[in-house]
Protein backbone atom coordinates (compact mmCIF):
# COMPACT_ATOMS: atom_id res chain seq x y z
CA UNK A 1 -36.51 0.70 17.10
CA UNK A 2 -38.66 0.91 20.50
CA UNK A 3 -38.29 -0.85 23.51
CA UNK A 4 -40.23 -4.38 22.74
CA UNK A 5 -43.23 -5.39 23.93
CA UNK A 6 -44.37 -8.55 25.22
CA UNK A 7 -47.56 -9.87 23.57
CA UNK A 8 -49.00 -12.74 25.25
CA UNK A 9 -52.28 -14.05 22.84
CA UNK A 10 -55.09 -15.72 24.91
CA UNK A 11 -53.31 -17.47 27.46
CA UNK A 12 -56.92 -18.60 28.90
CA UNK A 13 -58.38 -21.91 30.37
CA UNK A 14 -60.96 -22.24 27.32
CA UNK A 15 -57.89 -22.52 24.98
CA UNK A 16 -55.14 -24.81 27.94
CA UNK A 17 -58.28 -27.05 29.88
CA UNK A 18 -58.06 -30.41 28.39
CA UNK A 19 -61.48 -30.24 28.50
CA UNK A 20 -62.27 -27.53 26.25
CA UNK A 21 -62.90 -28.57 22.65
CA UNK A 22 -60.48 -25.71 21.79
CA UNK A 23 -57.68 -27.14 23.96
CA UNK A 24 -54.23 -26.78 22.57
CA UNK A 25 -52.39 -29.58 23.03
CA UNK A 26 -49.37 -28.14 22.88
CA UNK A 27 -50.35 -25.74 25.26
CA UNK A 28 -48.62 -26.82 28.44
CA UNK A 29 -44.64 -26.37 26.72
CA UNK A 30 -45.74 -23.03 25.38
CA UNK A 31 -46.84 -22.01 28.64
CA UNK A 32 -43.64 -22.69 30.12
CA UNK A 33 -41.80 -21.11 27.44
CA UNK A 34 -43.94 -17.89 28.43
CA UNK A 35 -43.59 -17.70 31.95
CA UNK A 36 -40.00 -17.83 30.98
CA UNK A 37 -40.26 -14.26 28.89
CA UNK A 38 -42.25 -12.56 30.76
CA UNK A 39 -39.88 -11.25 33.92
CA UNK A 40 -37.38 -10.12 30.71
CA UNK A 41 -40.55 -7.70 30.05
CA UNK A 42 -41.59 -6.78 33.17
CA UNK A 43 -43.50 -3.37 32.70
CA UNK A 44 -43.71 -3.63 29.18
CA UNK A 45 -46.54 -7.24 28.70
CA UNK A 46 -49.81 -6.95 27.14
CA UNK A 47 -51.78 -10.14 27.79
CA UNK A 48 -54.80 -10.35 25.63
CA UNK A 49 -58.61 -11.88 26.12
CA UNK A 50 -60.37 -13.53 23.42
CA UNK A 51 -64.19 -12.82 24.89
CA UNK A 52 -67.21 -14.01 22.51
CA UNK A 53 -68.85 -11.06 20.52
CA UNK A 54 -72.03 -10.20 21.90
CA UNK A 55 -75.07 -10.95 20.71
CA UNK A 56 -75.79 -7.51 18.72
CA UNK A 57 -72.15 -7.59 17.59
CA UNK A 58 -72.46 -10.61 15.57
CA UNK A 59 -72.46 -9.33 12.10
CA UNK A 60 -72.29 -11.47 9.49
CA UNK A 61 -70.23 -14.60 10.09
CA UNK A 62 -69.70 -14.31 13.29
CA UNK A 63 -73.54 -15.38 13.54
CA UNK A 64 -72.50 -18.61 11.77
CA UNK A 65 -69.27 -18.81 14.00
CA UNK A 66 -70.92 -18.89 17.43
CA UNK A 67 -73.60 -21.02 16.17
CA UNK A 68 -70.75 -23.47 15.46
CA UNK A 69 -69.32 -23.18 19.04
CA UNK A 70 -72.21 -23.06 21.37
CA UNK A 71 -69.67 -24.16 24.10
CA UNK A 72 -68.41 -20.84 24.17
CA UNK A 73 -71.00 -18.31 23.58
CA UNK A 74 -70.39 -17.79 27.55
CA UNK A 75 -70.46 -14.54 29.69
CA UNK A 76 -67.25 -12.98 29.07
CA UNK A 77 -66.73 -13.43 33.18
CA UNK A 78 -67.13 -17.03 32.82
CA UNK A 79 -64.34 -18.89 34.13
CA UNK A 80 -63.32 -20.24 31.06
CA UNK A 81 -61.85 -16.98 29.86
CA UNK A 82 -59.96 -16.43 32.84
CA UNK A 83 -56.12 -16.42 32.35
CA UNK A 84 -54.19 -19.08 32.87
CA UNK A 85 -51.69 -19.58 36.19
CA UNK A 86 -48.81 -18.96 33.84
CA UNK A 87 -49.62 -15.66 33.20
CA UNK A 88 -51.04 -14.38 36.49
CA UNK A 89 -48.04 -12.77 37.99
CA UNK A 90 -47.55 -11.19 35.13
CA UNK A 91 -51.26 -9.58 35.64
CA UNK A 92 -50.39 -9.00 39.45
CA UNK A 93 -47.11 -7.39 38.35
CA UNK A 94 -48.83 -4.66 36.06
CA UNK A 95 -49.09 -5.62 32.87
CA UNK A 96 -51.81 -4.56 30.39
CA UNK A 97 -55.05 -6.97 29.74
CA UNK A 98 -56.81 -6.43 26.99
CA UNK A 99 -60.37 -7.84 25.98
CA UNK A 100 -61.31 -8.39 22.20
CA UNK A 101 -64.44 -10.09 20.40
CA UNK A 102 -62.02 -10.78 17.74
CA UNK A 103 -59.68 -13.41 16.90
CA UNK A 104 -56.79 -10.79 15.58
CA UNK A 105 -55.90 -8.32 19.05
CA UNK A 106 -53.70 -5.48 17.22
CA UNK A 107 -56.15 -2.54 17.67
CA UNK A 108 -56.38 -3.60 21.21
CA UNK A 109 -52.30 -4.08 21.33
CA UNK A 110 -52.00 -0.32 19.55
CA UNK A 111 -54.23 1.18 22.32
CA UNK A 112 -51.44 0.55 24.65
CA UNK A 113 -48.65 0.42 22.57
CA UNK A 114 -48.99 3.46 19.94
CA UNK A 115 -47.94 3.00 16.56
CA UNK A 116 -45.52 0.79 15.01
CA UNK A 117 -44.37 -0.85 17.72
CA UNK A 118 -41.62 -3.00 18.23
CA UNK A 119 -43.69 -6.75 19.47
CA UNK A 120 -42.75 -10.39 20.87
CA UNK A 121 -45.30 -12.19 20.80
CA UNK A 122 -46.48 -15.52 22.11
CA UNK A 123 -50.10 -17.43 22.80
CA UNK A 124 -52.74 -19.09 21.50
CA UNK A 125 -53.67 -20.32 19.09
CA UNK A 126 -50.85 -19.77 16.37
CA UNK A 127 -53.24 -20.97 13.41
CA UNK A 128 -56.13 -18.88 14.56
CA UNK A 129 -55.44 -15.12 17.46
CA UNK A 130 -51.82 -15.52 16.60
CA UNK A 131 -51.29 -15.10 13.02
CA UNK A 132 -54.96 -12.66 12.86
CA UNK A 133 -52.75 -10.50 15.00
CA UNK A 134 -49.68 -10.86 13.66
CA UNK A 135 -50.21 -10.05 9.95
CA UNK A 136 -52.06 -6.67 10.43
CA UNK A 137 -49.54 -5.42 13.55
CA UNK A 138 -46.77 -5.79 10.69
CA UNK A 139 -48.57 -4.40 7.89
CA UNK A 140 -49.37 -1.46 10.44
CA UNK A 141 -45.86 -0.95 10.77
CA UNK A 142 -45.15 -2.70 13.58
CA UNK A 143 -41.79 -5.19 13.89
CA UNK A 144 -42.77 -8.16 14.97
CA UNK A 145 -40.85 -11.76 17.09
CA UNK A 146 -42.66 -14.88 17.15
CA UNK A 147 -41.86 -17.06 19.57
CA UNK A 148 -42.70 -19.90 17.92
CA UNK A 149 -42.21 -22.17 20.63
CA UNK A 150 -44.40 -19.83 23.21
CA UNK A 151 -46.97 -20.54 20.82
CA UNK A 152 -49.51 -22.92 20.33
CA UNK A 153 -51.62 -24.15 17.92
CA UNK A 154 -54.96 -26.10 17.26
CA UNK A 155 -52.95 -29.12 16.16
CA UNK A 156 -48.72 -29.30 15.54
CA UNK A 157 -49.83 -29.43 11.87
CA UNK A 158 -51.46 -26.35 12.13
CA UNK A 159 -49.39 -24.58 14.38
CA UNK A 160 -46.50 -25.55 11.63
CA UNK A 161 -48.04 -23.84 8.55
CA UNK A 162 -49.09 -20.53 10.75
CA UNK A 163 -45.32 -20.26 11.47
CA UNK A 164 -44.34 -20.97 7.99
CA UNK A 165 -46.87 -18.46 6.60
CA UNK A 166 -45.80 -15.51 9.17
CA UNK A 167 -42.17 -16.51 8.33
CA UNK A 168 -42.46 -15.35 4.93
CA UNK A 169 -42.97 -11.67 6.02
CA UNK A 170 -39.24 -10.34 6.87
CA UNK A 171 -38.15 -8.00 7.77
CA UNK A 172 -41.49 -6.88 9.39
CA UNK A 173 -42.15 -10.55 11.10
CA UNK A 174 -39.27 -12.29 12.30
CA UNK A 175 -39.65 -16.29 13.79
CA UNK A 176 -37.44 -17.12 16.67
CA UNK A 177 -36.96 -18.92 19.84
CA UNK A 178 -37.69 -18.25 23.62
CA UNK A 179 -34.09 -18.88 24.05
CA UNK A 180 -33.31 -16.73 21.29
CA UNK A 181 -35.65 -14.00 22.13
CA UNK A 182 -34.57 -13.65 25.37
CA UNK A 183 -30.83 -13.02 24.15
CA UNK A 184 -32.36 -10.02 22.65
């Protein structure tokens, strides 16, 4: 097994700014949770960027997609894509940012990390960037920690079943804690 990487999913204002309609309200524990990993994988963190799809990358639905979410067909530099404070030293310290017009980020993750990979990963939102990343980084080969409580989803409901659902995928996807990952 390789050296594990830390995967931080989307840890931007658009998904933690109250404001936002895609706020996570359980985004301010999981935040905490992931400053707490992230000095255990100093020089090994990947902290991904969901940025909207241009214009002439829309293919099919994600036409219909952006068209639902006007709010965030933004300039990719728009402050509301920016990481949040939780992650920044993280950024400062070295570790890998990668941008993605997609909600799952493993291509982006296997630029950096090679193949099958050994990840922990954590972000936003579980239901939506978390488990699109998730499911095809395991069936790549990858093995795979969620840190279910660095996560969080659209709604506690929602962030529930995406745990459940990624749960059923041992040995390749394991579910555990920060505390637990961290004794790792």
């Amino acid at each position: 097994m390789s050296e594990p990487w830390l995967v931080v999913i989307d840890a931007q204002r658009i998904f933690a700014d109250p404001s936002s309609a895609w706020a996570s309200p359980q985004w301010p524990d999981a935040a905490q949770r992931i400053a707490s990993l992230l000095p255990a994988f100093a020089g090994r963190t990947i902290v991904t960027r969901w940025i909207p799809p241009r214009p002439t990358q829309r293919e099919g639905s994600w036409a219909a997609y952006m068209a639902a979410w006007p709010f965030a067909d933004r300039d990719p530099d728009d402050p509301m894509f920016d990481l949040v404070e939780a992650v920044r030293p993280a950024v400062t310290a070295g570790a890998f940012v990668v941008d993605a017009p997609t909600f799952g980020k493993w291509e982006a993750i296997a630029a950096v990390t090679g193949p099958a990979p050994t990840l922990v990963v954590a972000g936003v939102a579980t239901d939506c960037c978390v488990i699109s990343t998730v499911l095809p980084a395991a069936d790549a080969g990858a093995t795979i920690t969620v840190v279910a409580d660095a996560c969080a989803g659209s709604s506690a409901e929602h962030h529930a079943a995406a745990v459940t659902v990624m749960g059923l995928y041992p040995p390749q996807v394991l579910v555990s804690s920060s505390a637990e990952a961290l004794t790792r």
